[in-house]
Protein backbone atom coordinates (compact mmCIF):
# COMPACT_ATOMS: atom_id res chain seq x y z
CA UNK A 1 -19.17 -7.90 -50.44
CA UNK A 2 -17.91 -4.44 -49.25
CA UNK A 3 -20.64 -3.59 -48.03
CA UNK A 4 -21.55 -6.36 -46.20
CA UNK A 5 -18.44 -5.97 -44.21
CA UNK A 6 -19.32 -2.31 -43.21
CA UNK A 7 -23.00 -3.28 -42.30
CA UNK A 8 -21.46 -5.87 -40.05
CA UNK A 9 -18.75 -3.69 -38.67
CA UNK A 10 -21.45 -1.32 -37.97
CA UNK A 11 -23.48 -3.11 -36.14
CA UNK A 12 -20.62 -4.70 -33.97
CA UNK A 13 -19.37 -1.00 -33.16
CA UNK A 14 -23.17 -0.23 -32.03
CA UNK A 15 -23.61 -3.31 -29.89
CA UNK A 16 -20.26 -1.92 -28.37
CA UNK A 17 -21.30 1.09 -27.76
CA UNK A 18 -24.61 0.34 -26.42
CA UNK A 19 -22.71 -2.40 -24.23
CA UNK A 20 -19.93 0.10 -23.27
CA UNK A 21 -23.14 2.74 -21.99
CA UNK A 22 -25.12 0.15 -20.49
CA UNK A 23 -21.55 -1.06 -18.24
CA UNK A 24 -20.90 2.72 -17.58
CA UNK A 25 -24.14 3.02 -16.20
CA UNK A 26 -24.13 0.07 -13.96
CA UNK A 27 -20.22 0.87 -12.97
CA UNK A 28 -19.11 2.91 -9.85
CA UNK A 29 -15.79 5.49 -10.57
CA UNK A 30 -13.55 7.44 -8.23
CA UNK A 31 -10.01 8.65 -8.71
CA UNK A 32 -7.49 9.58 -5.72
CA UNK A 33 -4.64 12.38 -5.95
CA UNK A 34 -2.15 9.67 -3.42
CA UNK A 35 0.50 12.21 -3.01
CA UNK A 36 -2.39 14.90 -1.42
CA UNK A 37 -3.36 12.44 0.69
CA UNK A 38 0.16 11.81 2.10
CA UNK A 39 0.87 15.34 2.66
CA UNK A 40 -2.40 15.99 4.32
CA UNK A 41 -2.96 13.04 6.49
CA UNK A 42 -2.02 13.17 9.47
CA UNK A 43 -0.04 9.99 9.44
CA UNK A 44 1.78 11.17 6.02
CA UNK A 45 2.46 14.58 8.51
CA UNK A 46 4.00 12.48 10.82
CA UNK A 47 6.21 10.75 8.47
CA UNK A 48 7.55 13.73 6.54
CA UNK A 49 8.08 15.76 9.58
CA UNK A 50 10.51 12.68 11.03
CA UNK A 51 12.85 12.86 7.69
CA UNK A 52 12.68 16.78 8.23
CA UNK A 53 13.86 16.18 12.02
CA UNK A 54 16.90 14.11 10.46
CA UNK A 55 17.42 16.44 8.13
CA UNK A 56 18.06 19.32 10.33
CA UNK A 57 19.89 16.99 12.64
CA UNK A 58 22.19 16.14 10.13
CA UNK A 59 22.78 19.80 8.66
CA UNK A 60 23.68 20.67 12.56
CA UNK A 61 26.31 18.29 12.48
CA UNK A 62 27.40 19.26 8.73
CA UNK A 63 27.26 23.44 10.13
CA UNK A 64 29.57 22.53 13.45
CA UNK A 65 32.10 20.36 11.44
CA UNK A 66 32.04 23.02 8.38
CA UNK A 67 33.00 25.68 11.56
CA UNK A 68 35.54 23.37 12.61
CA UNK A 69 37.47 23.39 10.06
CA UNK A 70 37.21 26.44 8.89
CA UNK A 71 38.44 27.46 11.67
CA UNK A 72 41.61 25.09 11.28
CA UNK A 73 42.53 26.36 8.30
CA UNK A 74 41.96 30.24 9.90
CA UNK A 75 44.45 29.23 12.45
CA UNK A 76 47.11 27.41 9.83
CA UNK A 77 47.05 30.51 7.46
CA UNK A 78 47.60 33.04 10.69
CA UNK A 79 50.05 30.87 12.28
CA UNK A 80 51.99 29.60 8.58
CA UNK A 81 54.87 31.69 9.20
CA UNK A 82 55.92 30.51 13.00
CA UNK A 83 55.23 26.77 11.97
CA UNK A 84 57.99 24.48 11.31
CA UNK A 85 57.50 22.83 8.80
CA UNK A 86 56.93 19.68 10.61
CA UNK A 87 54.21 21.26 12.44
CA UNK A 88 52.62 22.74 9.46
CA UNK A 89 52.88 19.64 7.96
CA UNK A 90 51.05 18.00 11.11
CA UNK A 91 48.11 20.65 10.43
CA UNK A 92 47.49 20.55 7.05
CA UNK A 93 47.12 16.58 7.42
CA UNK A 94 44.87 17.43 10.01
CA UNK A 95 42.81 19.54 7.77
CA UNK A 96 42.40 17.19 5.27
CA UNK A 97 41.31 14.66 7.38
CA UNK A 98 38.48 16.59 8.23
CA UNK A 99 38.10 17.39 5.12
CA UNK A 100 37.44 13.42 4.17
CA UNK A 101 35.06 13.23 7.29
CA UNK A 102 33.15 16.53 6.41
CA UNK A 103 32.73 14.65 2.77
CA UNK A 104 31.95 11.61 4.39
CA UNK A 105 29.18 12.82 6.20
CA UNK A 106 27.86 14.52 3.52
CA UNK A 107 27.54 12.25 1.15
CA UNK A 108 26.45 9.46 4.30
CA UNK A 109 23.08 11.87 5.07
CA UNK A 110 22.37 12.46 1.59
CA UNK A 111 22.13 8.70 1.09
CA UNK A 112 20.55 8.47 4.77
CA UNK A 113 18.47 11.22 3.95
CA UNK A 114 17.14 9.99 0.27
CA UNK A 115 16.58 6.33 2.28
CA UNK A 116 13.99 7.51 5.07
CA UNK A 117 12.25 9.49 2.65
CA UNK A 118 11.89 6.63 0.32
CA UNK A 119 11.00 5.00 2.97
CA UNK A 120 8.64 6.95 4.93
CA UNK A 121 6.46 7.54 2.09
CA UNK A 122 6.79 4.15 0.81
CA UNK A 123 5.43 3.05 4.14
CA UNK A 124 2.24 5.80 4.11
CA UNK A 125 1.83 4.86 0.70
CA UNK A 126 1.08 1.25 1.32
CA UNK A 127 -1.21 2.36 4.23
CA UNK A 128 -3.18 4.37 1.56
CA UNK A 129 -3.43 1.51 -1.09
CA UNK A 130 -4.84 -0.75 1.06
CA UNK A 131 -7.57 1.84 2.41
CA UNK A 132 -8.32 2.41 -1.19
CA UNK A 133 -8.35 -0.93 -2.25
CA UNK A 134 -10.64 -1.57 0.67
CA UNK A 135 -13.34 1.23 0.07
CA UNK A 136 -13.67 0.21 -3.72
CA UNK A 137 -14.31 -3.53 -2.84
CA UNK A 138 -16.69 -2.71 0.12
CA UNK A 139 -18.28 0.29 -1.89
CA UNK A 140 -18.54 -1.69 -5.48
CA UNK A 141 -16.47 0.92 -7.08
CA UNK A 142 -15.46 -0.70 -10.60
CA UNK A 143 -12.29 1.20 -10.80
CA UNK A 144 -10.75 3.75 -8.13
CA UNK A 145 -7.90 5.50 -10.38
CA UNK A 146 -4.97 7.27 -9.02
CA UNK A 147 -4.33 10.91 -10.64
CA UNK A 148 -1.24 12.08 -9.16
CA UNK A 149 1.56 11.58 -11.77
CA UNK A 150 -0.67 13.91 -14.07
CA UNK A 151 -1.49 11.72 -16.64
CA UNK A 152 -5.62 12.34 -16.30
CA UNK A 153 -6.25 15.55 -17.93
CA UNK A 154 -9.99 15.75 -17.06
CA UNK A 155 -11.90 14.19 -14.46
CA UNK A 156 -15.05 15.65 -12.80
CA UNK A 157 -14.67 16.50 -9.52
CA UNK A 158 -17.77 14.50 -7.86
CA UNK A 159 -15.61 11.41 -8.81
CA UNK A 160 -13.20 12.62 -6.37
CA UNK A 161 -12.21 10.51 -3.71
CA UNK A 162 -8.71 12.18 -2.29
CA UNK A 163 -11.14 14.48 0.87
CA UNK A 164 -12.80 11.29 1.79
CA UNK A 165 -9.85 9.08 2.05
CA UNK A 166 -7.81 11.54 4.15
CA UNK A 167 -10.57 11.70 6.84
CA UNK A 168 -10.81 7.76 6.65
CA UNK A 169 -7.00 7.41 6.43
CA UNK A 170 -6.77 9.71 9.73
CA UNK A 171 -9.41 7.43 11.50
CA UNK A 172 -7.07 4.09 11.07
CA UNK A 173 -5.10 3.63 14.29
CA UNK A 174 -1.24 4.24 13.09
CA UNK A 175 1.02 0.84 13.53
């Protein structure tokens, strides 16, 4: 009875197989590193260099308010011993004020900052599926897989798509 389990078994693994190799055969593969795409496209350019523009607008505004008050609390510790103390007292509220809005707006453009990028590539992203998804119905790929978060350890490199998406991607008129 045994072994007319394993005879069966057998032959179910070997129609399998020969099913399996026939279907490979027949079936069309590409993979797609995503994240390449976005940081060689031109539209993916476009996007990251906008969150880089905010970024260095925002560190301007973070230097010049850092400046101002360190150069409040320059002029309390020079001028501490004419002060009254009402005066002092005036100043040092005035210092941590600033203080508050200098932590304010840092922790506002790190939020801003994390939100456009999110964003940004979200948006590209999207853009990119939708090419993909486009090429592998109109091409008859069975499966179009995407290799970025590192979790293919081998594929061969005919099979990859990532070149011929960026020069498709940077044909589509941005929106």
């Amino acid at each position: 009875m045994k072994k007319f389990y394993s005879i069966i078994g057998i032959l179910f693994l070997t129609l399998f197989l020969i099913n399996s190799a026939a279907a490979q055969a027949a079936s069309k593969m590409g993979y797609v590193d995503i994240q390449k795409v976005i940081f060689k496209s031109e539209s993916g350019k476009q996007a990251i260099n906008a969150v880089k523009s905010f970024q260095e607008k925002r560190q301007d505004e973070i230097s010049r308010a850092e400046q101002e008050l360190n150069q409040l609390e320059k002029d309390l510790s020079k001028q501490i011993l004419a002060l009254t103390d009402a005066a002092k007292s005036i100043k040092e509220e005035d210092i941590r004020k600033k203080k508050l809005r200098l932590k304010r707006l840092l922790e506002d453009s790190e939020y801003e900052l994390a939100k456009r990028k999110k964003g940004a590539i979200e948006e590209v992203n999207k853009k990119i599926v939708l090419l993909i998804r486009d090429i592998g119905k109109n091409e008859g790929y069975s499966i179009i897989l995407e290799v970025t978060g590192g979790n293919v350890i081998y594929a061969n490199p005919a099979l990859d798509l990532t070149d011929r998406i960026i020069a498709e991607f940077d044909k589509t008129p941005t929106k």
